[in-house]
C-alpha atoms as a PDB file:
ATOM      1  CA  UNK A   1       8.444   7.414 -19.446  1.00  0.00           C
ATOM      2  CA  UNK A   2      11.999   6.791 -19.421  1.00  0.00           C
ATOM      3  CA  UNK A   3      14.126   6.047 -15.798  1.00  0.00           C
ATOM      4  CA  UNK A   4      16.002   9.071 -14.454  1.00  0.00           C
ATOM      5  CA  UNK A   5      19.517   8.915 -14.677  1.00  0.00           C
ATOM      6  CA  UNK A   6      19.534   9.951 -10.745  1.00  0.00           C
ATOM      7  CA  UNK A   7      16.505   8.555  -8.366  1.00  0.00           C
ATOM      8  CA  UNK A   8      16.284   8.012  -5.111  1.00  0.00           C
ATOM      9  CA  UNK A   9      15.830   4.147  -4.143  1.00  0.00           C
ATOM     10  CA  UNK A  10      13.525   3.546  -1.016  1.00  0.00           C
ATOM     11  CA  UNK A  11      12.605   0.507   0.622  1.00  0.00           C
ATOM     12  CA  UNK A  12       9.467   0.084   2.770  1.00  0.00           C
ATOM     13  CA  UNK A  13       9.600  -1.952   6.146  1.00  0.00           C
ATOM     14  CA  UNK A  14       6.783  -3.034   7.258  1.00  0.00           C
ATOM     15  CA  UNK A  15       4.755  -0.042   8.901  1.00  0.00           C
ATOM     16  CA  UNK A  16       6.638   2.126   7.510  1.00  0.00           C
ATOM     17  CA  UNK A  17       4.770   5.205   4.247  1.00  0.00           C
ATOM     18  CA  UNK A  18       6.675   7.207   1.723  1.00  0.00           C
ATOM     19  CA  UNK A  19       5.124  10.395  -0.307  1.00  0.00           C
ATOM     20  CA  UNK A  20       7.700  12.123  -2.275  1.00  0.00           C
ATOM     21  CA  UNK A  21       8.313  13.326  -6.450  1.00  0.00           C
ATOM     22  CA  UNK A  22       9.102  12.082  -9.624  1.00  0.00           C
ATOM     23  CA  UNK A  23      13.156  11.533  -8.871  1.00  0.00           C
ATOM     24  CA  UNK A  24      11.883   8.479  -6.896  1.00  0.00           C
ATOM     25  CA  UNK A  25      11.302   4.642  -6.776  1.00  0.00           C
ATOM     26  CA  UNK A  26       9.574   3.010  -3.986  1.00  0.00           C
ATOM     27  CA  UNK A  27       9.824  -1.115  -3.252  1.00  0.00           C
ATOM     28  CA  UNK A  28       8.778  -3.071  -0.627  1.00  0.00           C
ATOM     29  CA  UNK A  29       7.641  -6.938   0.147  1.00  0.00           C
ATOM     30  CA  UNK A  30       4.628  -8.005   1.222  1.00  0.00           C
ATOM     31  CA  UNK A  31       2.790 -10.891   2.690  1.00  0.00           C
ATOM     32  CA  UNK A  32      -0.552 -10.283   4.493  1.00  0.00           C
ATOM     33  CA  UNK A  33       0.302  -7.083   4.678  1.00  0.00           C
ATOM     34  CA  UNK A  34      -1.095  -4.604   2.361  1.00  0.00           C
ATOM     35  CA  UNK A  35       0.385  -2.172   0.194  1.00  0.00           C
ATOM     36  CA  UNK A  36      -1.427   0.708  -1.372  1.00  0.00           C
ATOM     37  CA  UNK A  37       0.240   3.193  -4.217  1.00  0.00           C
ATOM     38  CA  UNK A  38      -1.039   6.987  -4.885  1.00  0.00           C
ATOM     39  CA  UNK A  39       0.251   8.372  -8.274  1.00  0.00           C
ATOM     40  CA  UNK A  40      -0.742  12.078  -9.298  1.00  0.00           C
ATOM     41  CA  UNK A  41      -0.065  11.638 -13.160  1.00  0.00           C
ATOM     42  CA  UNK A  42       0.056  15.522 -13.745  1.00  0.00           C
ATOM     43  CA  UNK A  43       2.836  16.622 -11.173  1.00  0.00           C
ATOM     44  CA  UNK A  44       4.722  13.259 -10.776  1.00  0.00           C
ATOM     45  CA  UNK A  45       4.094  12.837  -7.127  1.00  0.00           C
ATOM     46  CA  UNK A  46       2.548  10.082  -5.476  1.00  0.00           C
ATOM     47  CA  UNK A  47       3.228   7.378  -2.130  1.00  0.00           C
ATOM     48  CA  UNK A  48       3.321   4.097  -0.841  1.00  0.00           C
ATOM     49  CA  UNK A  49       2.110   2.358   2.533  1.00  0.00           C
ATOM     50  CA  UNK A  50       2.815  -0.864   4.066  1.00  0.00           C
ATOM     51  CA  UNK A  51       0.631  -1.568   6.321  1.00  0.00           C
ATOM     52  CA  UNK A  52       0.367  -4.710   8.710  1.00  0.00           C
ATOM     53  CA  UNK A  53      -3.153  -4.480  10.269  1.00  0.00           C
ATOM     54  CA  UNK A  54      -6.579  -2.725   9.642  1.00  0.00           C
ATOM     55  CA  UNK A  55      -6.692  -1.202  12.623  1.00  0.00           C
ATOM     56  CA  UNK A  56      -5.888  -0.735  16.717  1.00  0.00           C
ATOM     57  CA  UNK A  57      -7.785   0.694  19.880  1.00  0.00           C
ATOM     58  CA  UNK A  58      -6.087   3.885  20.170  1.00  0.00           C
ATOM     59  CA  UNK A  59      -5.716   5.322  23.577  1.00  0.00           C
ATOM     60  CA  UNK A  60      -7.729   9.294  23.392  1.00  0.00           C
ATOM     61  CA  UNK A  61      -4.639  10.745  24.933  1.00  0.00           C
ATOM     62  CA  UNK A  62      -2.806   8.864  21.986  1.00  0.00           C
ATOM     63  CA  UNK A  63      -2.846  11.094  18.887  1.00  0.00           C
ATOM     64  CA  UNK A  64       0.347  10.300  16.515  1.00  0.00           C
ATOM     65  CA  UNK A  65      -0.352   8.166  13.254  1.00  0.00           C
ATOM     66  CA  UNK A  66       1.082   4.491  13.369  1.00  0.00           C
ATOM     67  CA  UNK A  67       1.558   2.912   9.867  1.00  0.00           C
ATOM     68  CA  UNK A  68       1.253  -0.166  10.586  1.00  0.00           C
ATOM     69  CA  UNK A  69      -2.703   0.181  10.699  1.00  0.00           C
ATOM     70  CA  UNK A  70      -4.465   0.839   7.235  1.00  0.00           C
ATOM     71  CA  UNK A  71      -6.484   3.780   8.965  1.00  0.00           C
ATOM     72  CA  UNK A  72      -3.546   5.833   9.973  1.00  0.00           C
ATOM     73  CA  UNK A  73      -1.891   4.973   7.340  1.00  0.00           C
ATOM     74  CA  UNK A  74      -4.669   6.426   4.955  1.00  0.00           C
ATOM     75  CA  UNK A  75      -4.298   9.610   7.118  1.00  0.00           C
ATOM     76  CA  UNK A  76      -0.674  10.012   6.432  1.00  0.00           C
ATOM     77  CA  UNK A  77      -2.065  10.082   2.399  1.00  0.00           C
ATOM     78  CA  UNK A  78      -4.787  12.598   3.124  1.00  0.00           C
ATOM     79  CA  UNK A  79      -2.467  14.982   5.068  1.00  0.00           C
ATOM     80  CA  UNK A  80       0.034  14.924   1.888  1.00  0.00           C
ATOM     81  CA  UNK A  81      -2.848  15.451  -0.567  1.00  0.00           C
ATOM     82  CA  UNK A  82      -3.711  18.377   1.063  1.00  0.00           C
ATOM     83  CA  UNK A  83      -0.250  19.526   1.724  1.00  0.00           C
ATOM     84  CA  UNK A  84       0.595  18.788  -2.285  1.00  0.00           C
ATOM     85  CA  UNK A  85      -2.664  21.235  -2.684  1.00  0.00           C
ATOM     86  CA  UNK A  86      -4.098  18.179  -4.763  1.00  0.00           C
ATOM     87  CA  UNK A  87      -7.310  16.199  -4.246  1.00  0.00           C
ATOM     88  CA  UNK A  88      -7.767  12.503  -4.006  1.00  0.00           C
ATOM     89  CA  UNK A  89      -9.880  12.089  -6.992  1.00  0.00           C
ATOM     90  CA  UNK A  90      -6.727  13.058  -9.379  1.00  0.00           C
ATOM     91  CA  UNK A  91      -4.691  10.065  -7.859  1.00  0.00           C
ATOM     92  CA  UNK A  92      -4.260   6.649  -9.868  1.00  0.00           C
ATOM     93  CA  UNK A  93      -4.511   4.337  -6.789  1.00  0.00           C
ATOM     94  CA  UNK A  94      -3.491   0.738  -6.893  1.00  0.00           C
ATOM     95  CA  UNK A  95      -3.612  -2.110  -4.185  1.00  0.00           C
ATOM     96  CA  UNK A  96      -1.757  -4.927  -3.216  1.00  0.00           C
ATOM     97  CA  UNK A  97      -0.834  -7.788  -1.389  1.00  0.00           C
ATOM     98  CA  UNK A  98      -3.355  -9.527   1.032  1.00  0.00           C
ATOM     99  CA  UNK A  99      -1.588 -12.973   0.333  1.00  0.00           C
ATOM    100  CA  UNK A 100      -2.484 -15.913   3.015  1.00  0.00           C
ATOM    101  CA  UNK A 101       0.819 -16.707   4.329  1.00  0.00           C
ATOM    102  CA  UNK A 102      -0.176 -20.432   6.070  1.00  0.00           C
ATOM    103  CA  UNK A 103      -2.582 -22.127   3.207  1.00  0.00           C
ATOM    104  CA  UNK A 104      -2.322 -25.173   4.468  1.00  0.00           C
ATOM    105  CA  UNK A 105      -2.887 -24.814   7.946  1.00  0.00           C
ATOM    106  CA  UNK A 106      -6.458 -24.918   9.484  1.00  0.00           C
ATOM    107  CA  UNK A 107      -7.858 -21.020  10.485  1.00  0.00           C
ATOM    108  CA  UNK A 108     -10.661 -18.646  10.968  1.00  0.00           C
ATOM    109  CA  UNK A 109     -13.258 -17.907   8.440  1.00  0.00           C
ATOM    110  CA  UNK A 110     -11.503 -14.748   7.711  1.00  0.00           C
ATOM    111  CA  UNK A 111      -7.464 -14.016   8.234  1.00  0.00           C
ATOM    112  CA  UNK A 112      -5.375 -10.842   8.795  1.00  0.00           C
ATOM    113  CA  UNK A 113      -5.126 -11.204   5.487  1.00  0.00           C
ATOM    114  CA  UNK A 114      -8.646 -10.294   4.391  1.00  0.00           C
ATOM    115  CA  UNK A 115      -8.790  -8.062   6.273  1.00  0.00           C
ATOM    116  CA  UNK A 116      -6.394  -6.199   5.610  1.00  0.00           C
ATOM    117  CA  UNK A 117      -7.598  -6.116   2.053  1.00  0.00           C
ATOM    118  CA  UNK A 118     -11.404  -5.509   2.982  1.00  0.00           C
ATOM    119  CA  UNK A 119      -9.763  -2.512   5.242  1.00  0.00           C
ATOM    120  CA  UNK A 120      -7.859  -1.131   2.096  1.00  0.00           C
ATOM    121  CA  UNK A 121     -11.325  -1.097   0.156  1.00  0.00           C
ATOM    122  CA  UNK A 122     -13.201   0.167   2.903  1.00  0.00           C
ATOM    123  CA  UNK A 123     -10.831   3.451   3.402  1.00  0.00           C
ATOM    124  CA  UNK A 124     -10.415   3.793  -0.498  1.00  0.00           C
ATOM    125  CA  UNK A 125     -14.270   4.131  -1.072  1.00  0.00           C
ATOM    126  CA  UNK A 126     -14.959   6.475   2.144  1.00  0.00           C
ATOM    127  CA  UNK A 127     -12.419   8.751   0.554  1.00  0.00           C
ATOM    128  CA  UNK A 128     -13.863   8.588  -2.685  1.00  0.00           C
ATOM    129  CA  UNK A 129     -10.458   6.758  -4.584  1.00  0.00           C
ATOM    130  CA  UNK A 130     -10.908   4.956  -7.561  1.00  0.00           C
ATOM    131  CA  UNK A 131      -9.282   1.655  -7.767  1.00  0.00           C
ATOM    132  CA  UNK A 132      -7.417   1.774 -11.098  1.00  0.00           C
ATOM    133  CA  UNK A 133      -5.602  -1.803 -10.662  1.00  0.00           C
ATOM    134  CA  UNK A 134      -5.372  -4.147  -7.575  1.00  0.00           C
ATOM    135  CA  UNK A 135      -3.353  -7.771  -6.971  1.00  0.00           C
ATOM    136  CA  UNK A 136      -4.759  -9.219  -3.465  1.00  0.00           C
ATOM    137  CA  UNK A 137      -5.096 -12.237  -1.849  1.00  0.00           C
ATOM    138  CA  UNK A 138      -3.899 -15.892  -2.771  1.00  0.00           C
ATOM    139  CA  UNK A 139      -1.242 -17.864  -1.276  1.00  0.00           C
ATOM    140  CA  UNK A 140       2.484 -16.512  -0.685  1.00  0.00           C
ATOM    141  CA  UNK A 141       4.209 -13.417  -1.167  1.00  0.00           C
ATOM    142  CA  UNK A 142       4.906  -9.868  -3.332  1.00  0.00           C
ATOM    143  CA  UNK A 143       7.622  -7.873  -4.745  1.00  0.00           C
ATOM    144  CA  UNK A 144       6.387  -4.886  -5.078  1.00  0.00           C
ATOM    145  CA  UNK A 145       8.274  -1.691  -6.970  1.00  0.00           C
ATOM    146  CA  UNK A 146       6.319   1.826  -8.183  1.00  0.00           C
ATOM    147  CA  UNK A 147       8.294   3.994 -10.220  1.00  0.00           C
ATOM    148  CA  UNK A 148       7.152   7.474  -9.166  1.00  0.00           C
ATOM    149  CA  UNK A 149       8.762   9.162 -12.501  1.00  0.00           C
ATOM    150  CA  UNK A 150       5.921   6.743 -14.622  1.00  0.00           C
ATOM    151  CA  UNK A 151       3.122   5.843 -12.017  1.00  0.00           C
ATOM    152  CA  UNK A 152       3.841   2.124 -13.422  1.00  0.00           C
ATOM    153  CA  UNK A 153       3.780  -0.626  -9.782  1.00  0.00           C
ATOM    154  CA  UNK A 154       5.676  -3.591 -10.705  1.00  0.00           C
ATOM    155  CA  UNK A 155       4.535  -6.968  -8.893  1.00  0.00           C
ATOM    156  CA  UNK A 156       5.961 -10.043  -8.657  1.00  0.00           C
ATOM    157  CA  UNK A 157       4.173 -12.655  -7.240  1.00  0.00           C
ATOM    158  CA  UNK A 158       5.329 -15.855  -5.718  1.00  0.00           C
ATOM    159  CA  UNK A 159       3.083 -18.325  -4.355  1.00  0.00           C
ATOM    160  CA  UNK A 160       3.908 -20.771  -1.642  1.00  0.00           C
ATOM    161  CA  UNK A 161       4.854 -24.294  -2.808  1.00  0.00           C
ATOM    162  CA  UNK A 162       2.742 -27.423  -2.316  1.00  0.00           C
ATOM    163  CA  UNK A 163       4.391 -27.924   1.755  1.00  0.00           C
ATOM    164  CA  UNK A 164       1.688 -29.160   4.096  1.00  0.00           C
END
């Protein structure tokens, strides 16, 4: 599909999740962090997150949604499903990011970084998503842009040099 002449250009911070129509493009950069994209093919809408961590201890008396943890972050997508009177098994969903930001440095069997990504799988299969493309893990960083008017995600991937 062909750019807009007019769309509306948002960047994602870290944390931060964006759900809005076809008049947009959404872009963010990623490192471990993970970013997943929701695209409803029919009526143009669709979302991204950035999220920074799986998950946190929430406090009971604590109720607002943080999106800088892949749970409440998934939330924010289920409550604009259901708002968008759509249902998550007409969504193209695509993952990224996950990237190990210190490959040369001695760590833990597992890193933020996976998981992160093993959250973002986790969530997608309890809420019955299909993964239609993903582009985790490895060394360095992503560019990441989704046109909303198309559905196409954009990556571009750039590894960490040789540095020890």
């Amino acid at each position: 599909m062909e750019e807009p002449s007019f769309y509306i250009d948002i960047f994602l911070q870290p944390g931060e999740f964006y759900f809005g129509d076809c008049d947009t493009r959404i872009r963010t950069i990623l490192g471990s962090c993970v970013a997943i994209t929701m695209w409803h093919p029919e009526k143009k809408i669709g979302g991204m997150c950035h999220y920074m961590l799986p998950k946190h201890n929430r406090n009971a008396h604590k109720s607002h949604l943080d999106g800088k943890y892949a749970e409440d972050a998934m939330q924010m997508f289920l409550h604009e499903i259901k708002v968008s009177r759509t249902h998550t098994r007409e969504y193209e969903v695509k993952i990224f990011g996950g990237g190990n930001q210190f490959p040369h440095h001695e760590q833990s069997i597992f890193t933020i970084s996976d998981k992160n990504i093993d959250m973002g799988h986790t969530l997608l299969r309890q809420h019955n998503f299909k993964v239609k493309s993903q582009h985790l893990g490895g060394d360095g960083h992503r560019n990441i842009m989704f046109e909303l008017w198309s559905g196409d995600v954009w990556v571009k991937h750039v590894e960490k040099g040789g540095l020890p």
